[in-house]
PDB file of N, CA and C in Angstrom:
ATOM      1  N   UNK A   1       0.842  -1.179   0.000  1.00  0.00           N
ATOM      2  CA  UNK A   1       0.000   0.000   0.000  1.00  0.00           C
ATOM      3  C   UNK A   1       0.884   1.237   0.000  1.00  0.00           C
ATOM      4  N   UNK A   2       0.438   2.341  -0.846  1.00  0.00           N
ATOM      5  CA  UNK A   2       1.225   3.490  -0.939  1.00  0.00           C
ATOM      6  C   UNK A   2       1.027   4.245   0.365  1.00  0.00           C
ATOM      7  N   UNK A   3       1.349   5.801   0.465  1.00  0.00           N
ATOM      8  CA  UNK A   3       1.285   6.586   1.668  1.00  0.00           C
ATOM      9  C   UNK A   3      -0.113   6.958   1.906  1.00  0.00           C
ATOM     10  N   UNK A   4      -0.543   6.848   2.561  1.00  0.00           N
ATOM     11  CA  UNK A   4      -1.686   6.991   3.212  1.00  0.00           C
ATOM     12  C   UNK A   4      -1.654   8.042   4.896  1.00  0.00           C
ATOM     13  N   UNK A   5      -2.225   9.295   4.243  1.00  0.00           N
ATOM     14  CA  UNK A   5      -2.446  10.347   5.311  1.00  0.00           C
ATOM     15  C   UNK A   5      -3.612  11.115   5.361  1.00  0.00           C
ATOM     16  N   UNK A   6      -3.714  11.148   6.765  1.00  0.00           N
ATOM     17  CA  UNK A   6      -4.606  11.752   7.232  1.00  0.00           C
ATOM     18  C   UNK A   6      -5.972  11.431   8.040  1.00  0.00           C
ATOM     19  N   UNK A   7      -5.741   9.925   8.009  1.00  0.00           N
ATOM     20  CA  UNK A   7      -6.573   8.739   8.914  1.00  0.00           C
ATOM     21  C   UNK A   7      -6.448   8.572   9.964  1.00  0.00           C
ATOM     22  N   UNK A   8      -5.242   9.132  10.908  1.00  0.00           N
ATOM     23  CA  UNK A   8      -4.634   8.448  12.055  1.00  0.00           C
ATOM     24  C   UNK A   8      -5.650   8.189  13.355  1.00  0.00           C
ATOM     25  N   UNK A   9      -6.456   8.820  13.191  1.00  0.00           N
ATOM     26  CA  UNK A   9      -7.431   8.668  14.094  1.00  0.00           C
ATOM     27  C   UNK A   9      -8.592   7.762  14.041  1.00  0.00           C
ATOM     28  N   UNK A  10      -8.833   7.469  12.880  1.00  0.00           N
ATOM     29  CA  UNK A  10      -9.454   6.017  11.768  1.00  0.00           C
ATOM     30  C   UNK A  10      -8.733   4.897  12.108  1.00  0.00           C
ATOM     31  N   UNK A  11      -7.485   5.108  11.820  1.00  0.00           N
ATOM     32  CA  UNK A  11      -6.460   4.080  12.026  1.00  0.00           C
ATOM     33  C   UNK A  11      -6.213   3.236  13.381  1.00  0.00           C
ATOM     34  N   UNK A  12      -6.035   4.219  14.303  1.00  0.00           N
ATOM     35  CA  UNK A  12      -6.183   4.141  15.915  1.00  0.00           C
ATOM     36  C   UNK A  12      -7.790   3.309  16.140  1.00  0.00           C
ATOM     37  N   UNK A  13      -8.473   3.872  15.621  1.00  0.00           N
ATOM     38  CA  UNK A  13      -9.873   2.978  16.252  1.00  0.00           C
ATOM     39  C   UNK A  13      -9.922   1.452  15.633  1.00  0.00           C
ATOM     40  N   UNK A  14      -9.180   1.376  13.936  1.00  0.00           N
ATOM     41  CA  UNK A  14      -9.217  -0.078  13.973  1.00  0.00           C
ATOM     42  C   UNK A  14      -8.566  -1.151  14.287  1.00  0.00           C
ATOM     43  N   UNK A  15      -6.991  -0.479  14.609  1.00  0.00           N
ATOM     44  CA  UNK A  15      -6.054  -0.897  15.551  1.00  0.00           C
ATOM     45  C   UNK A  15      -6.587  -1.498  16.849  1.00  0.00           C
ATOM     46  N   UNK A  16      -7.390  -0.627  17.542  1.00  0.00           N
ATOM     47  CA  UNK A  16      -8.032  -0.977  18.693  1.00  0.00           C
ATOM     48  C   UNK A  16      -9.217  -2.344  18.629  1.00  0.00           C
ATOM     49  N   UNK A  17     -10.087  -1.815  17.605  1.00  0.00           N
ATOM     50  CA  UNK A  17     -10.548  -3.241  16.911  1.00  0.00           C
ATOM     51  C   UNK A  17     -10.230  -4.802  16.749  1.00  0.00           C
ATOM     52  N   UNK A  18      -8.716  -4.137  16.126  1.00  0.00           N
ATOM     53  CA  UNK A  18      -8.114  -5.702  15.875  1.00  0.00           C
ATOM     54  C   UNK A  18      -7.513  -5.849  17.117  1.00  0.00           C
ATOM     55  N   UNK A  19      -6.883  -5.286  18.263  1.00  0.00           N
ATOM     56  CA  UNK A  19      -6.547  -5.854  19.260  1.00  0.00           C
ATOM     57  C   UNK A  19      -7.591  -6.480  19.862  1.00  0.00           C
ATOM     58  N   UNK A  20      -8.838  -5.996  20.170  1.00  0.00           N
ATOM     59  CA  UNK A  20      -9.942  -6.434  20.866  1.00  0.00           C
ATOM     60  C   UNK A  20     -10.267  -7.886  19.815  1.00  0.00           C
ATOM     61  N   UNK A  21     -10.140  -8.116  18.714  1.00  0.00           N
ATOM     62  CA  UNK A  21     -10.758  -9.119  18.263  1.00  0.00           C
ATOM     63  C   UNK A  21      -9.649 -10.125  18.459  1.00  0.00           C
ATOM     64  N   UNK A  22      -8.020  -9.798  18.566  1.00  0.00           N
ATOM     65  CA  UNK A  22      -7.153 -10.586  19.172  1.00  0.00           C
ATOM     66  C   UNK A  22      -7.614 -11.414  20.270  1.00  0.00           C
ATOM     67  N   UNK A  23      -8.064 -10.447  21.104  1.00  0.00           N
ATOM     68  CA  UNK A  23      -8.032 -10.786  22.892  1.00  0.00           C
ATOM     69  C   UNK A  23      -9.758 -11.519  22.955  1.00  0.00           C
ATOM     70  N   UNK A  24     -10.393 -11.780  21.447  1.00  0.00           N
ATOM     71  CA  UNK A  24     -11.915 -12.574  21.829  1.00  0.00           C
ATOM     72  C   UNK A  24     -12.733 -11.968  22.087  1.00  0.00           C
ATOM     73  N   UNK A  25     -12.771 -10.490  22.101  1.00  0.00           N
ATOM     74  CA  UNK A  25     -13.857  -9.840  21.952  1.00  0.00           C
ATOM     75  C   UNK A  25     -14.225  -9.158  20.746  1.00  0.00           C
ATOM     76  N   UNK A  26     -14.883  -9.727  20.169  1.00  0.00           N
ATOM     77  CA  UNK A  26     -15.865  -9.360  18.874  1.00  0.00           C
ATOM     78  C   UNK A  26     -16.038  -7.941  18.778  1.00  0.00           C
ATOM     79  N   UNK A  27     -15.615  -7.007  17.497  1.00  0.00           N
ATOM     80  CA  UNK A  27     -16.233  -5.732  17.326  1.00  0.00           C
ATOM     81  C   UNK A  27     -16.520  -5.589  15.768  1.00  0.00           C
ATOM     82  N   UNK A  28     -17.230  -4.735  15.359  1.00  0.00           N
ATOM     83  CA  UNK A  28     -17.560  -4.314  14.166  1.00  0.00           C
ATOM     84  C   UNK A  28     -17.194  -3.214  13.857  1.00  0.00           C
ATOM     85  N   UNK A  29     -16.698  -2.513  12.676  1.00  0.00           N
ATOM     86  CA  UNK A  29     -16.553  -1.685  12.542  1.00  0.00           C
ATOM     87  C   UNK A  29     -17.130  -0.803  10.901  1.00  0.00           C
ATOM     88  N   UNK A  30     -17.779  -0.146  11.027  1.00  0.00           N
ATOM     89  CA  UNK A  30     -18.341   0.409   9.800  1.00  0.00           C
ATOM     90  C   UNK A  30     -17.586   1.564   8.973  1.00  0.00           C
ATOM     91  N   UNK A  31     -17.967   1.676   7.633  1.00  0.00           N
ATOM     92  CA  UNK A  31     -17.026   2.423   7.216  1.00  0.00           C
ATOM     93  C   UNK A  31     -18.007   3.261   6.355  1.00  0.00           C
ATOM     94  N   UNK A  32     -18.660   4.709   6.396  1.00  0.00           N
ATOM     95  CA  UNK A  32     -19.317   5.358   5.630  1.00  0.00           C
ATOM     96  C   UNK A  32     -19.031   6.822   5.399  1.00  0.00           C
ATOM     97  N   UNK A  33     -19.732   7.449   4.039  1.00  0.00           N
ATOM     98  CA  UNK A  33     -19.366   8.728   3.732  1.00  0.00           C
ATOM     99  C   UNK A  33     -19.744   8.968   2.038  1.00  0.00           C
ATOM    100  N   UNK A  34     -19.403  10.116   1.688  1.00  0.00           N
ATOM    101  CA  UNK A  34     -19.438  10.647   0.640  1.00  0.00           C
ATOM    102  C   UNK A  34     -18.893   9.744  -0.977  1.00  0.00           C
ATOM    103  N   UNK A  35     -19.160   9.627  -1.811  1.00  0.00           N
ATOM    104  CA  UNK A  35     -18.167   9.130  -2.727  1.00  0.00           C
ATOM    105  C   UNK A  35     -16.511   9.971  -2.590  1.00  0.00           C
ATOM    106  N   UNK A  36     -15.339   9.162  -2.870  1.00  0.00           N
ATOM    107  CA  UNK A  36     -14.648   9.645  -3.338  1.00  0.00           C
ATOM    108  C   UNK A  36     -13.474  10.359  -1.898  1.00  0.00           C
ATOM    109  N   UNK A  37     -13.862   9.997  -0.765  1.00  0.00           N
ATOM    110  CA  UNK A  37     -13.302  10.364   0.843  1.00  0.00           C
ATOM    111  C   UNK A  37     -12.627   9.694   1.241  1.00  0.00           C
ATOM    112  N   UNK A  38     -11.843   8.245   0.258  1.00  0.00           N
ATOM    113  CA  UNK A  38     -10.858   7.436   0.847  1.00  0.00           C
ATOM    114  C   UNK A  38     -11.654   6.495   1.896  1.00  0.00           C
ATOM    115  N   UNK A  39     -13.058   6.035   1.604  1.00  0.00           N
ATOM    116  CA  UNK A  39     -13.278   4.975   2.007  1.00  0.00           C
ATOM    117  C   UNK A  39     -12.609   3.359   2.176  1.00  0.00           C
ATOM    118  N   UNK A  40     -12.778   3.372   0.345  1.00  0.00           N
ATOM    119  CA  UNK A  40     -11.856   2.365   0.591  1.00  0.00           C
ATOM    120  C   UNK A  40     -10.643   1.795   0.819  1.00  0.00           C
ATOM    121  N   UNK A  41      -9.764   3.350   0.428  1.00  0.00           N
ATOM    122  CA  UNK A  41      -8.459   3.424   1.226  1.00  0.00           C
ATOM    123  C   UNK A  41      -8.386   2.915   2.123  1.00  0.00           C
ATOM    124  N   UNK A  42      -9.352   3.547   3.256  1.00  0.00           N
ATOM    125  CA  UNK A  42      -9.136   3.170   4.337  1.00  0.00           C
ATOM    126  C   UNK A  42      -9.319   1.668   4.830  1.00  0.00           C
ATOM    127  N   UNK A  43     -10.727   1.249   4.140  1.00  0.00           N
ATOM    128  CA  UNK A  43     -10.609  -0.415   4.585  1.00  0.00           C
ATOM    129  C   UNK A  43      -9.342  -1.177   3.938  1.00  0.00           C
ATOM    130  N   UNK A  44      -8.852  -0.906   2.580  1.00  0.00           N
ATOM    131  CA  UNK A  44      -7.807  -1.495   2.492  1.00  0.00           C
ATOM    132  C   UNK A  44      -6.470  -1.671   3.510  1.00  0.00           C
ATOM    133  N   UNK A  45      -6.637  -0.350   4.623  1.00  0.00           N
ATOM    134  CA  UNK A  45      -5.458   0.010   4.838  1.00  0.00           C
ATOM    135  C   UNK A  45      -5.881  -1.084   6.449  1.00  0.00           C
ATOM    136  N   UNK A  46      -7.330  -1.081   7.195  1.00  0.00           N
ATOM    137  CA  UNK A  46      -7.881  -2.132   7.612  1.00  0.00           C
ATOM    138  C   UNK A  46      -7.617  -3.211   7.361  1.00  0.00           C
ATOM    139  N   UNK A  47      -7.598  -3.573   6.245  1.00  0.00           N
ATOM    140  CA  UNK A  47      -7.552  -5.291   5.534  1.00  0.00           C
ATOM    141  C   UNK A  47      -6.031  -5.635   6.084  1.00  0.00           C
ATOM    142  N   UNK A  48      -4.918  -4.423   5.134  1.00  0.00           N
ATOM    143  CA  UNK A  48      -3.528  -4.963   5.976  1.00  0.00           C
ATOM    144  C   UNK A  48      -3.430  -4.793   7.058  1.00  0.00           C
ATOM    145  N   UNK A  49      -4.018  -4.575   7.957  1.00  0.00           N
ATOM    146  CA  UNK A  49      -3.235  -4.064   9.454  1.00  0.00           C
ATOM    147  C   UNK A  49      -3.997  -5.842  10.392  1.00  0.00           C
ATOM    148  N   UNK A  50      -4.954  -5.952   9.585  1.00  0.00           N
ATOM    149  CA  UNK A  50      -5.777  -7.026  10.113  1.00  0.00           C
ATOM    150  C   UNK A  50      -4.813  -8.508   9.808  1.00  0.00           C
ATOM    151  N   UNK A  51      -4.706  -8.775   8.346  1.00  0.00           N
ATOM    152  CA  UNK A  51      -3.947  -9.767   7.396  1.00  0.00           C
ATOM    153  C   UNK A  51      -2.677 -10.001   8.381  1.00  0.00           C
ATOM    154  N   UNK A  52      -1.894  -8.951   8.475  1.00  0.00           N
ATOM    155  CA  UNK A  52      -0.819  -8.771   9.024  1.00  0.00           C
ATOM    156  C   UNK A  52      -0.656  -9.474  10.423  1.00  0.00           C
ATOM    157  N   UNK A  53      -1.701  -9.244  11.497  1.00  0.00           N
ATOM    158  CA  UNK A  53      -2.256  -9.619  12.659  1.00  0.00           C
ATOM    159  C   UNK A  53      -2.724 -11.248  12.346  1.00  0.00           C
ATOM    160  N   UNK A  54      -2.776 -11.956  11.183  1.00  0.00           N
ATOM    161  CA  UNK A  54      -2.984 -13.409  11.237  1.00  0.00           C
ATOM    162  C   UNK A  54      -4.697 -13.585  11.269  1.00  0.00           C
ATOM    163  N   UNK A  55      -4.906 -12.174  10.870  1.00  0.00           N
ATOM    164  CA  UNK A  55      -6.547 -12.662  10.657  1.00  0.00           C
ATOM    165  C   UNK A  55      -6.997 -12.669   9.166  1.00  0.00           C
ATOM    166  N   UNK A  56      -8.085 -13.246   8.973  1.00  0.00           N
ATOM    167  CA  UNK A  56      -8.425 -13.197   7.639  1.00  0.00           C
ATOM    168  C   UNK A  56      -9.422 -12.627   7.739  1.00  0.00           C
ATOM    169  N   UNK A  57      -9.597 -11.518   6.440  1.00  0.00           N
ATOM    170  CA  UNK A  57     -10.251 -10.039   6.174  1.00  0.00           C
ATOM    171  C   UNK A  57     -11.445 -10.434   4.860  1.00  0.00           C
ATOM    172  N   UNK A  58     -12.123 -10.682   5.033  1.00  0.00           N
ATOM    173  CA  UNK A  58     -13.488 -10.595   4.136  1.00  0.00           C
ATOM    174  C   UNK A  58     -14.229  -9.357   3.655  1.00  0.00           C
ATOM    175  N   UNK A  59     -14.583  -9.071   2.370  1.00  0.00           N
ATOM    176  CA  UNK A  59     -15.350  -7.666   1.929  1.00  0.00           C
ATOM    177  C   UNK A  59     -16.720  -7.885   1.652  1.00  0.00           C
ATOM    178  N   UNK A  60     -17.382  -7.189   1.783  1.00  0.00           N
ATOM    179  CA  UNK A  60     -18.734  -7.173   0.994  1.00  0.00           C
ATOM    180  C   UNK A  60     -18.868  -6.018   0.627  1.00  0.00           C
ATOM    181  N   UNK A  61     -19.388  -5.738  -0.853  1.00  0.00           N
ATOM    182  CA  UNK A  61     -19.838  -4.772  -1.366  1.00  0.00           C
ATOM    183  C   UNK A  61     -21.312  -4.035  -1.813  1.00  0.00           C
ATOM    184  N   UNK A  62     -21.406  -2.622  -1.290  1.00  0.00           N
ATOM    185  CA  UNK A  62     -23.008  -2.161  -1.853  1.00  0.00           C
ATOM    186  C   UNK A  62     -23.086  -2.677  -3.253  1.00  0.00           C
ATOM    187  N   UNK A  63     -24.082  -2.519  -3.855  1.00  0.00           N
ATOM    188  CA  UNK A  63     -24.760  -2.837  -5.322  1.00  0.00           C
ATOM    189  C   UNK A  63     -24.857  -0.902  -5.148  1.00  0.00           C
ATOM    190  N   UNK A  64     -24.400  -0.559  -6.332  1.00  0.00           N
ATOM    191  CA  UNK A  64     -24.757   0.831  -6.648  1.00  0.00           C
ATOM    192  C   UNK A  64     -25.841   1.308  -7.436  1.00  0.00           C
ATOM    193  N   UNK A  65     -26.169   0.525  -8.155  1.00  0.00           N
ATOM    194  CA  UNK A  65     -27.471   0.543  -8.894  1.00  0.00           C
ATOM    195  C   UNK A  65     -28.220  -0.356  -8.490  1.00  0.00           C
ATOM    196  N   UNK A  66     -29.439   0.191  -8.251  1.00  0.00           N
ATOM    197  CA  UNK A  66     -31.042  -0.600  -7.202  1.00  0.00           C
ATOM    198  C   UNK A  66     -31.126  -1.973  -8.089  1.00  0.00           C
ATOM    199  N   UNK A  67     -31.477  -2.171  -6.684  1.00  0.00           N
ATOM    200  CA  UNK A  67     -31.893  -3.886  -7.147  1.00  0.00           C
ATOM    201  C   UNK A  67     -31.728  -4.896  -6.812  1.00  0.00           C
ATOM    202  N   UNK A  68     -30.429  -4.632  -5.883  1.00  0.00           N
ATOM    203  CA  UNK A  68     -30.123  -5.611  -4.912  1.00  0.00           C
ATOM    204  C   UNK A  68     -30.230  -6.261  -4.403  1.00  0.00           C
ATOM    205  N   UNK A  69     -30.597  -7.374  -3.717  1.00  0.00           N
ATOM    206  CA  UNK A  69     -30.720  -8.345  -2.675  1.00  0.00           C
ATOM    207  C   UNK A  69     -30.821  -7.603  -1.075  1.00  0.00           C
ATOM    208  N   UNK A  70     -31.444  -7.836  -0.528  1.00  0.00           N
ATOM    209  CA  UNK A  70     -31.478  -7.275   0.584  1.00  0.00           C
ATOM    210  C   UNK A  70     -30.057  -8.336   1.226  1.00  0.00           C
ATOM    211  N   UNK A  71     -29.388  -6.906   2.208  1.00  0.00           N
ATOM    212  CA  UNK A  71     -28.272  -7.297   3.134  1.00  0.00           C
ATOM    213  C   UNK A  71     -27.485  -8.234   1.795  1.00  0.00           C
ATOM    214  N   UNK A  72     -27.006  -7.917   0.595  1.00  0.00           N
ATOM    215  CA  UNK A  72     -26.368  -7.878  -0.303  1.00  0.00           C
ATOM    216  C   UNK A  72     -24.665  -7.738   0.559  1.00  0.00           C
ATOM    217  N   UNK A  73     -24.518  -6.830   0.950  1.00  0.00           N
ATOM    218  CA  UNK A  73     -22.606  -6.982   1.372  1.00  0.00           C
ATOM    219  C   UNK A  73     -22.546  -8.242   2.548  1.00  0.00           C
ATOM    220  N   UNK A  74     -23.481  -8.651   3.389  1.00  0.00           N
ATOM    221  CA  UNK A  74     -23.608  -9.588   4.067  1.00  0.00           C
ATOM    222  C   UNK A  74     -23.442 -10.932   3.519  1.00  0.00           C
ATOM    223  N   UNK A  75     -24.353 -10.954   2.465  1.00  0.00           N
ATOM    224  CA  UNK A  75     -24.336 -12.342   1.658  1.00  0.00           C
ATOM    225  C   UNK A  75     -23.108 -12.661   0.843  1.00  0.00           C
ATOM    226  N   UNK A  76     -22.286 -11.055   0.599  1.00  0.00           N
ATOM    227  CA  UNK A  76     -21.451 -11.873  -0.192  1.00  0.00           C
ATOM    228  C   UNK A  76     -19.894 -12.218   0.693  1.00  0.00           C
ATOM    229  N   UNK A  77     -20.083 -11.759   1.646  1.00  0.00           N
ATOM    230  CA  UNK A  77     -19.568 -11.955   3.111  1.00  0.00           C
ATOM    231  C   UNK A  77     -19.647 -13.492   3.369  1.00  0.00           C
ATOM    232  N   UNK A  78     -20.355 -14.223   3.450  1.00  0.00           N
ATOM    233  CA  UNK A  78     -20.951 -15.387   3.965  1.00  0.00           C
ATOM    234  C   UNK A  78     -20.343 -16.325   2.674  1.00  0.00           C
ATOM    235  N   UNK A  79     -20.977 -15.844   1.697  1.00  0.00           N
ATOM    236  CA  UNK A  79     -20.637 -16.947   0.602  1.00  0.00           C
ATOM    237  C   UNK A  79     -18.729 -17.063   0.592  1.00  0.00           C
ATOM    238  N   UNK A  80     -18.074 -15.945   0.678  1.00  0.00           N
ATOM    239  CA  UNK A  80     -16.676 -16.098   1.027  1.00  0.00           C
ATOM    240  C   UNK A  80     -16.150 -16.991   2.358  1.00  0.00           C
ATOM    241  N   UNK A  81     -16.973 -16.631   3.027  1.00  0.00           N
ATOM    242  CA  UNK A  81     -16.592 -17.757   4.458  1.00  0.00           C
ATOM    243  C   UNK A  81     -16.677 -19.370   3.695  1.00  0.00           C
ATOM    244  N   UNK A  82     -18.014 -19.669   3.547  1.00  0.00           N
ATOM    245  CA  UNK A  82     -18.575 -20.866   2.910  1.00  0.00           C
ATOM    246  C   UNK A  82     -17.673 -21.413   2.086  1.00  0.00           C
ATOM    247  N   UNK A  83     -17.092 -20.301   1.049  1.00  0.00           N
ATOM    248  CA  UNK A  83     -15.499 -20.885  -0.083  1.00  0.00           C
ATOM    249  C   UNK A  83     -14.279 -21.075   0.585  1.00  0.00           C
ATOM    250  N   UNK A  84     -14.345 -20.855   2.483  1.00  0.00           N
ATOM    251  CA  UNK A  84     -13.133 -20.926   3.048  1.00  0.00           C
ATOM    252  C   UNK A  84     -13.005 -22.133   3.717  1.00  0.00           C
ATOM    253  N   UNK A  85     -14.256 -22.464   4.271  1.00  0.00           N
ATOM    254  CA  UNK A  85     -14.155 -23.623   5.345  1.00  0.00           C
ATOM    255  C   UNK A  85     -14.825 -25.033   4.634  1.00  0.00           C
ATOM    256  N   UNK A  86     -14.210 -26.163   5.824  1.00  0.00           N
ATOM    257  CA  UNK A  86     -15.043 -27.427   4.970  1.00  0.00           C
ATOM    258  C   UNK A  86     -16.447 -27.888   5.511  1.00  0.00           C
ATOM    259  N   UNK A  87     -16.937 -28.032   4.393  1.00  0.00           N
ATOM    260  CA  UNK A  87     -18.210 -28.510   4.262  1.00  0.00           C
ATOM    261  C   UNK A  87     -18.765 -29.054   5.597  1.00  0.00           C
ATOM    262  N   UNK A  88     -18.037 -29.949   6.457  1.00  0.00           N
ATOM    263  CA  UNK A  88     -18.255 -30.239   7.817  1.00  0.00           C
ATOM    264  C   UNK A  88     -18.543 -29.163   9.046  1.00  0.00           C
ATOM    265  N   UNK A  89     -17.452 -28.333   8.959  1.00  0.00           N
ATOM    266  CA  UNK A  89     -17.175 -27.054   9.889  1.00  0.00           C
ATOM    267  C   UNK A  89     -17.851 -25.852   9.188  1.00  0.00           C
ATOM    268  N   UNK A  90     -18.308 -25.652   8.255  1.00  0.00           N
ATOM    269  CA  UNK A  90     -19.791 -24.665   7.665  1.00  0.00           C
ATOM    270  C   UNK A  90     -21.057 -25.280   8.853  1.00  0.00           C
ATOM    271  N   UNK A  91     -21.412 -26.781   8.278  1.00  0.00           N
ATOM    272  CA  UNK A  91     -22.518 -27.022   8.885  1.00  0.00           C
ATOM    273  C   UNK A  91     -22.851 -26.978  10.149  1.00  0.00           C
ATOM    274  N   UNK A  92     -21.417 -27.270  10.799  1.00  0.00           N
ATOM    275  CA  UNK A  92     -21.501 -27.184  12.319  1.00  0.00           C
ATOM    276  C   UNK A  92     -22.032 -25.820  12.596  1.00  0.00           C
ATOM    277  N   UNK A  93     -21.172 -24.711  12.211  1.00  0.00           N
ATOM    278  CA  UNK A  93     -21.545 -23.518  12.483  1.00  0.00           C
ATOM    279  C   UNK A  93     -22.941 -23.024  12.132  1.00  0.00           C
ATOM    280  N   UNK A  94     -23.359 -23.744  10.915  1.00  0.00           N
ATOM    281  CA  UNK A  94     -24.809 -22.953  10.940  1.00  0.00           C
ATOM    282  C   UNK A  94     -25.926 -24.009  11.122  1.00  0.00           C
ATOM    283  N   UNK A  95     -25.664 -24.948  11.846  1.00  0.00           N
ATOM    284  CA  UNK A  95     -26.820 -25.856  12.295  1.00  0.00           C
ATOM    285  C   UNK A  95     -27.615 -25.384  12.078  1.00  0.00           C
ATOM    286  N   UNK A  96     -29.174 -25.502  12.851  1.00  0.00           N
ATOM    287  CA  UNK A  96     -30.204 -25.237  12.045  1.00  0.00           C
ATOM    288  C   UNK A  96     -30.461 -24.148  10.763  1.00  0.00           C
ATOM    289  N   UNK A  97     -29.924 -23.504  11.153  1.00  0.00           N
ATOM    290  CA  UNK A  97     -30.299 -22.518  10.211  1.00  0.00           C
ATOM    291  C   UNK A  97     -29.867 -22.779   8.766  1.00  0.00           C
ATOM    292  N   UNK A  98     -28.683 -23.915   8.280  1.00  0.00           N
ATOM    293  CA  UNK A  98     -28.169 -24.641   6.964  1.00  0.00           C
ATOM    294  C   UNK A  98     -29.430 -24.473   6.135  1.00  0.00           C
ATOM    295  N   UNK A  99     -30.111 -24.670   6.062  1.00  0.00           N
ATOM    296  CA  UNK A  99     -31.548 -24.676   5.318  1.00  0.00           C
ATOM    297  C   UNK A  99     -31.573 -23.225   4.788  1.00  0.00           C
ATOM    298  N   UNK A 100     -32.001 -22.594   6.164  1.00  0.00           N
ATOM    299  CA  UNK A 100     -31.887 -21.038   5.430  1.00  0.00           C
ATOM    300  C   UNK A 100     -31.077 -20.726   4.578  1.00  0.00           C
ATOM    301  N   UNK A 101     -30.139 -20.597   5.440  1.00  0.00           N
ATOM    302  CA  UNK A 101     -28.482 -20.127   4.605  1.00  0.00           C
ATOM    303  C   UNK A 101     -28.367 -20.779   2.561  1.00  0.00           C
ATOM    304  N   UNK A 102     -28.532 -21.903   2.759  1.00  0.00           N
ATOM    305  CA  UNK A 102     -28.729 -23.119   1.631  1.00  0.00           C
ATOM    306  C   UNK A 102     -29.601 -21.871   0.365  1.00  0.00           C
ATOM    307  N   UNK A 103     -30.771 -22.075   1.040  1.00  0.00           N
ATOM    308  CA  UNK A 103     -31.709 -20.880  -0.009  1.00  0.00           C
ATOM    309  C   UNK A 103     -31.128 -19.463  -0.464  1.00  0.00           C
ATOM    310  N   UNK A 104     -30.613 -19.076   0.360  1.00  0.00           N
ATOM    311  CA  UNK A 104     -29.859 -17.641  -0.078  1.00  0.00           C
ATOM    312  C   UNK A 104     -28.179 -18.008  -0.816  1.00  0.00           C
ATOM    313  N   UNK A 105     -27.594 -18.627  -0.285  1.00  0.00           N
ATOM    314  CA  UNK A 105     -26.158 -19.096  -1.031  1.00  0.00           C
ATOM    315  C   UNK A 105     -26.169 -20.217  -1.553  1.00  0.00           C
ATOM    316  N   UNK A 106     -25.847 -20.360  -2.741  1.00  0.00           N
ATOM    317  CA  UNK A 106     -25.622 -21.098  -3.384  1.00  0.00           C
ATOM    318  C   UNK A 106     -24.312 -22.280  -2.840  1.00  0.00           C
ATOM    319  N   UNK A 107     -23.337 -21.026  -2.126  1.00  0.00           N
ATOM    320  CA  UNK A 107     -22.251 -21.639  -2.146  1.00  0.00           C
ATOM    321  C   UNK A 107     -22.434 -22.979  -1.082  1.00  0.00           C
ATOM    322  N   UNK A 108     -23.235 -22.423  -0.205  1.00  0.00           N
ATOM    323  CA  UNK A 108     -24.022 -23.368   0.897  1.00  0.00           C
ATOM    324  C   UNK A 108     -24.530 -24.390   1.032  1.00  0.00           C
ATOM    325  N   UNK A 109     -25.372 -24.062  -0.612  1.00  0.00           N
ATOM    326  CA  UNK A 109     -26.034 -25.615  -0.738  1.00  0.00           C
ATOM    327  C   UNK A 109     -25.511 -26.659  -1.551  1.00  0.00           C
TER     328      UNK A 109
END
């Protein structure tokens, strides 16, 4: 990644993030704004600081033109997990709900 300024305070909160998700406590972090404000700079710059830390970094993306799937960056979130793990350790994790999941991802079923 090239130089990247003017986040440090962006930076600091996802730093803090990934330590907390180190230490087992779960956080989320959202990323919104204007077109064109170094959004995705910034998650990229997220993705390495995360990668780096031994975690693995998943994206989902808006649909910019209507039409979407509802919770669209979610699903395509999920279907990347689903292409990561085996078929055994998917199902475990989504016990009952496999059915659901199955109908919405393909990758699932």
């Amino acid at each position: 990644m090239g130089i990247f300024v003017g986040r440090e305070a962006q930076l600091g909160r996802i730093a803090e993030a990934i330590d907390d998700a180190a230490a087992g406590r779960g956080r989320l972090v959202l990323v919104a704004g204007e077109p064109g404000i170094g959004k995705t700079s910034l998650a990229d710059a997220a993705t390495a600081a995360a990668t780096a830390r031994g975690f693995v970094a998943l994206w989902g993306r808006c649909w910019e033109a209507g039409g979407a799937p509802a919770y669209w960056p979610w699903l395509d979130v999920l279907a990347a997990v689903a292409r990561l793990v085996d078929d055994r350790a998917l199902a475990a994790a989504l016990g009952e709900g496999a059915g659901l999941a199955a109908e919405l991802l393909p990758e699932v079923a």
